[in-house]
N, C-alpha and C. Protein backbone atom coordinates (compact mmCIF):
# COMPACT_ATOMS: atom_id res chain seq x y z
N UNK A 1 -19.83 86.42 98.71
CA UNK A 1 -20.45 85.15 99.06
C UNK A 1 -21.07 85.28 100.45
N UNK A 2 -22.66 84.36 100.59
CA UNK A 2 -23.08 84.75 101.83
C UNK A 2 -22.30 83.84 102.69
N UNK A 3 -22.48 84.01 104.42
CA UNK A 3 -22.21 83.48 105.10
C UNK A 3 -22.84 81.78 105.78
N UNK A 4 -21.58 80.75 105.78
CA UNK A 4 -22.64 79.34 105.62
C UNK A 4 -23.57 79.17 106.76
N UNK A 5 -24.11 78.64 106.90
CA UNK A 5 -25.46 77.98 108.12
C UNK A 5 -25.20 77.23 108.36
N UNK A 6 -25.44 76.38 109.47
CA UNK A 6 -25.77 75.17 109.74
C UNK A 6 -26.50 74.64 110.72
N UNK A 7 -27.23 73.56 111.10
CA UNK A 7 -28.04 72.88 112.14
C UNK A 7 -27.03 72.12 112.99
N UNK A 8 -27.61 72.97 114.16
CA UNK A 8 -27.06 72.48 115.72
C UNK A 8 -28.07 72.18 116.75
N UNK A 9 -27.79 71.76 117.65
CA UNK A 9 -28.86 71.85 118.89
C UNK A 9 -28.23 72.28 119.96
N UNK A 10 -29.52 73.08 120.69
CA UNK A 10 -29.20 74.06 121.87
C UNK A 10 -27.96 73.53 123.24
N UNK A 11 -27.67 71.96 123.13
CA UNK A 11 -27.00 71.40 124.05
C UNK A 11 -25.53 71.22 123.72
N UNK A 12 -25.39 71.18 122.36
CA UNK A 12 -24.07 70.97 121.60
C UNK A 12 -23.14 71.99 121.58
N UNK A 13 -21.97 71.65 122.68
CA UNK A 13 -20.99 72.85 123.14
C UNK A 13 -20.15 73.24 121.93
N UNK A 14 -20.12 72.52 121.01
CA UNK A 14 -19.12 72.44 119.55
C UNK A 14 -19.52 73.32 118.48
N UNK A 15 -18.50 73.89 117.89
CA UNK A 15 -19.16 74.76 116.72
C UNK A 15 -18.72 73.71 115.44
N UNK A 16 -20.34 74.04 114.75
CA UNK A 16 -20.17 72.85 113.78
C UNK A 16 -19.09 72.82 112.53
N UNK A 17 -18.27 74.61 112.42
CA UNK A 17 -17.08 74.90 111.64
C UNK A 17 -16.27 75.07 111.56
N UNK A 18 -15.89 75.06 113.34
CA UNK A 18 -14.50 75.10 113.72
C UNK A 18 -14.16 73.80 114.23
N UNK A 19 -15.13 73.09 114.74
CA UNK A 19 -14.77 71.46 115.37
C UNK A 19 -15.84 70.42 114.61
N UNK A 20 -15.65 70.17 113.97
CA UNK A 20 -16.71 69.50 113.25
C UNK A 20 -16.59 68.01 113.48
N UNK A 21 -15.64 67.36 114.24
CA UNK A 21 -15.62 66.39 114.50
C UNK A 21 -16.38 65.83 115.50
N UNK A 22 -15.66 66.79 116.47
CA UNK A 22 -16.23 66.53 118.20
C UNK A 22 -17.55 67.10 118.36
N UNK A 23 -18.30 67.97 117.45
CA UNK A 23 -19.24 68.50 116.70
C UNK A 23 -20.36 67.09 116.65
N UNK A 24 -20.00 66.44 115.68
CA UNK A 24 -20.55 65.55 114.79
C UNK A 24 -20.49 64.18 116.17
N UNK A 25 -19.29 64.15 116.60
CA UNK A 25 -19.43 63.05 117.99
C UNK A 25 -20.56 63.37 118.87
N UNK A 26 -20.63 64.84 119.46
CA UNK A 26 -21.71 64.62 120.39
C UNK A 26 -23.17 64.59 119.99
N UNK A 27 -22.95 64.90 118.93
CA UNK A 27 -24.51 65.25 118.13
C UNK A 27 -25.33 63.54 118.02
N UNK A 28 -24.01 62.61 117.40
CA UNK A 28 -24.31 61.22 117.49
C UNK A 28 -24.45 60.68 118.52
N UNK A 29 -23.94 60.81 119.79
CA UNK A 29 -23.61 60.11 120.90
C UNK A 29 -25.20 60.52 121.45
N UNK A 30 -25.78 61.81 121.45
CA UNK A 30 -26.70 61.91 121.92
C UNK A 30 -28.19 61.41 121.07
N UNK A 31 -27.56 60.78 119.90
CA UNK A 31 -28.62 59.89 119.04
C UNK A 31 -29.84 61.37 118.20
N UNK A 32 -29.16 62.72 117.86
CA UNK A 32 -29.64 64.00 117.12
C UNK A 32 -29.59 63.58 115.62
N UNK A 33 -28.52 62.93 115.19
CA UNK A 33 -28.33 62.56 114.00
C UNK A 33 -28.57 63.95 112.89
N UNK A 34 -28.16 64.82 113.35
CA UNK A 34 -28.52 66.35 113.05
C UNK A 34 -28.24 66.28 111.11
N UNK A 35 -27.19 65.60 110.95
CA UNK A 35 -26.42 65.48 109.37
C UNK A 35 -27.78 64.89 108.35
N UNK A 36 -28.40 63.43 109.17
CA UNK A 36 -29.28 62.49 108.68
C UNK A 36 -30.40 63.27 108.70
N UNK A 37 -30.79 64.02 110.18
CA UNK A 37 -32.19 64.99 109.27
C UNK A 37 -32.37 65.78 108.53
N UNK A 38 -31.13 66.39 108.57
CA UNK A 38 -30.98 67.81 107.43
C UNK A 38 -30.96 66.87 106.02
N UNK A 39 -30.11 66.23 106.00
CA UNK A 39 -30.26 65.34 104.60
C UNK A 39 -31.73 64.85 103.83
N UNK A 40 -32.71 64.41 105.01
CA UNK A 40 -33.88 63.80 104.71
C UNK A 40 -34.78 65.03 104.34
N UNK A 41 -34.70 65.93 104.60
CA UNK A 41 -35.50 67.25 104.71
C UNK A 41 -34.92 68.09 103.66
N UNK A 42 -33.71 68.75 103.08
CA UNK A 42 -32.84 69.28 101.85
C UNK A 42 -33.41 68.46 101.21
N UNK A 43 -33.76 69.10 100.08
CA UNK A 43 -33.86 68.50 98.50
C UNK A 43 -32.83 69.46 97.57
N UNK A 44 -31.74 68.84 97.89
CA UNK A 44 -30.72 68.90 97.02
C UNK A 44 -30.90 68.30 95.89
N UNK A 45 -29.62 68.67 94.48
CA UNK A 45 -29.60 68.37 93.29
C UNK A 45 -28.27 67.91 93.13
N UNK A 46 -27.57 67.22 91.89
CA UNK A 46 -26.68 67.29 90.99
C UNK A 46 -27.23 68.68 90.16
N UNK A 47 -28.57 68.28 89.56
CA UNK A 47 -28.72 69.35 88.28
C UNK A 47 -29.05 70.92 89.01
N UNK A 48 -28.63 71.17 90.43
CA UNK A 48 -28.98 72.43 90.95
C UNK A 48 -26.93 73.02 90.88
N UNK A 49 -27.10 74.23 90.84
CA UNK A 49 -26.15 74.40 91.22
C UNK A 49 -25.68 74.94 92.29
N UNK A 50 -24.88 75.33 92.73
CA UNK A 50 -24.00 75.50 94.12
C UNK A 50 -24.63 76.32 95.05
N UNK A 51 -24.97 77.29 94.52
CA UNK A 51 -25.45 78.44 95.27
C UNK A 51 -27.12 77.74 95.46
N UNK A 52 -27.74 77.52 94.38
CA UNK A 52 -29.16 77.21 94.64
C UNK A 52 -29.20 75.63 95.91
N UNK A 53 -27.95 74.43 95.84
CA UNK A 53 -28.27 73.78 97.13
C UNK A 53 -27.81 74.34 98.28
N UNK A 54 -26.99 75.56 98.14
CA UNK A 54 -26.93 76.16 99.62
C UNK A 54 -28.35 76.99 100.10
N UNK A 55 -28.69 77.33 98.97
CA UNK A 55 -30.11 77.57 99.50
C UNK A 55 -31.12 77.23 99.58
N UNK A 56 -31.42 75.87 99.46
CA UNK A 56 -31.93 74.91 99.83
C UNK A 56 -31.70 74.52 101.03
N UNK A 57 -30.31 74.37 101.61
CA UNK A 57 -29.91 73.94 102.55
C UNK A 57 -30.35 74.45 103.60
N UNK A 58 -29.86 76.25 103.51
CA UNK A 58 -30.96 77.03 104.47
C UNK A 58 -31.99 76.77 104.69
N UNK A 59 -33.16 76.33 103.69
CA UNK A 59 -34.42 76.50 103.50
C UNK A 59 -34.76 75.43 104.50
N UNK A 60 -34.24 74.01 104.32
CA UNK A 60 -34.27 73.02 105.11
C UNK A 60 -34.39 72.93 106.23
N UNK A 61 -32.84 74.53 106.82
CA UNK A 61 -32.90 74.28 108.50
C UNK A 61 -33.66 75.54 108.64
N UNK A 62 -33.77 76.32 108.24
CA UNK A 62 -35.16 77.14 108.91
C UNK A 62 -36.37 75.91 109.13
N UNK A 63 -36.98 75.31 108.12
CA UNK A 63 -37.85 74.48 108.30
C UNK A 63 -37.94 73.35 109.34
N UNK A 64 -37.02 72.91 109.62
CA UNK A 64 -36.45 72.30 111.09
C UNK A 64 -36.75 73.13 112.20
N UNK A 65 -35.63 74.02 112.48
CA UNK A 65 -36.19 74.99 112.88
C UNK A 65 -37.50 75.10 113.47
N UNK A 66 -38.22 75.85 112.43
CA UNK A 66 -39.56 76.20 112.52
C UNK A 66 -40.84 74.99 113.21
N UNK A 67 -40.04 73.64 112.61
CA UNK A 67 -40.86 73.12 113.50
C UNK A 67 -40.74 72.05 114.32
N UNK A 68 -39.19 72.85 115.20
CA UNK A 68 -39.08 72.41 116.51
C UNK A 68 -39.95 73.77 117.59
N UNK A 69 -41.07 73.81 117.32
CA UNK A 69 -41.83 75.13 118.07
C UNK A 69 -41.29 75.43 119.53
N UNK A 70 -41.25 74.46 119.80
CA UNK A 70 -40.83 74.74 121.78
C UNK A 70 -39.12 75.30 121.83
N UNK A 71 -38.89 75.21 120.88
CA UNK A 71 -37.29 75.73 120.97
C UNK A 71 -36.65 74.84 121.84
N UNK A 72 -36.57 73.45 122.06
CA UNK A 72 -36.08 72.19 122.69
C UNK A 72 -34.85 71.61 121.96
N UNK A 73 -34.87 71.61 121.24
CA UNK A 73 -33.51 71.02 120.18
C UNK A 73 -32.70 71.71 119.55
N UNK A 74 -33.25 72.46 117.96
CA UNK A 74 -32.61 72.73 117.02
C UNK A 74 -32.27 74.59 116.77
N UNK A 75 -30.93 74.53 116.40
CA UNK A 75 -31.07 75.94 116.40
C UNK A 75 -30.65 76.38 114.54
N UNK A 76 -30.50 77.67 113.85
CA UNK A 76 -29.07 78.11 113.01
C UNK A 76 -27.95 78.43 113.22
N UNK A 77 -27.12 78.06 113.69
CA UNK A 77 -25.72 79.35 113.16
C UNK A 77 -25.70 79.33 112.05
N UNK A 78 -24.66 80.45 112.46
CA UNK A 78 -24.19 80.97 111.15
C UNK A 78 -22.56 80.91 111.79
N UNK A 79 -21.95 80.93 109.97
CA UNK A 79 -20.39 80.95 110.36
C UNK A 79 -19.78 82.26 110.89
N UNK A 80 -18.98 82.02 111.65
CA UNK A 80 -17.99 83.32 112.12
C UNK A 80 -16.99 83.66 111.54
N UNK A 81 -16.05 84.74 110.60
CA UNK A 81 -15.38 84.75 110.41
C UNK A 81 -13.75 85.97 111.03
């Protein structure tokens, strides 16, 4: 199995898989709403299956990503294991 992704921004001291709370607090507090854009941007399924919305999911935050051009906000990790 590949390793998961996720959307962070360059200011957010939290890793989004080991603290996902205090993660998800500062991300809100600073009004990133990082969960709500990735959501609006993924075109997830029911009729997809598991592997195909994780790769979607990727697809999503590269595309974020890609067009935060100035490199000001958004980054990938990836999980650590």
């Amino acid at each position: 199995m590949s390793k998961q992704v996720a959307l962070t921004t360059f200011d957010n001291p939290y890793n989004p898989f080991d603290d996902f709370n205090n993660w998800l607090k500062f991300d809100m507090q600073k009004g990133y709403n990082s969960c709500g854009y990735l959501a609006r941007v993924a075109r997830v399924s029911d009729t997809l299956t598991d592997d195909e919305n994780t790769e979607e999911i990727e697809r999503a935050i590269d595309e974020i990503v890609s067009n935060d051009f100035l490199n000001l906000y958004y980054k990938k990790v990836k999980e650590t294991q």
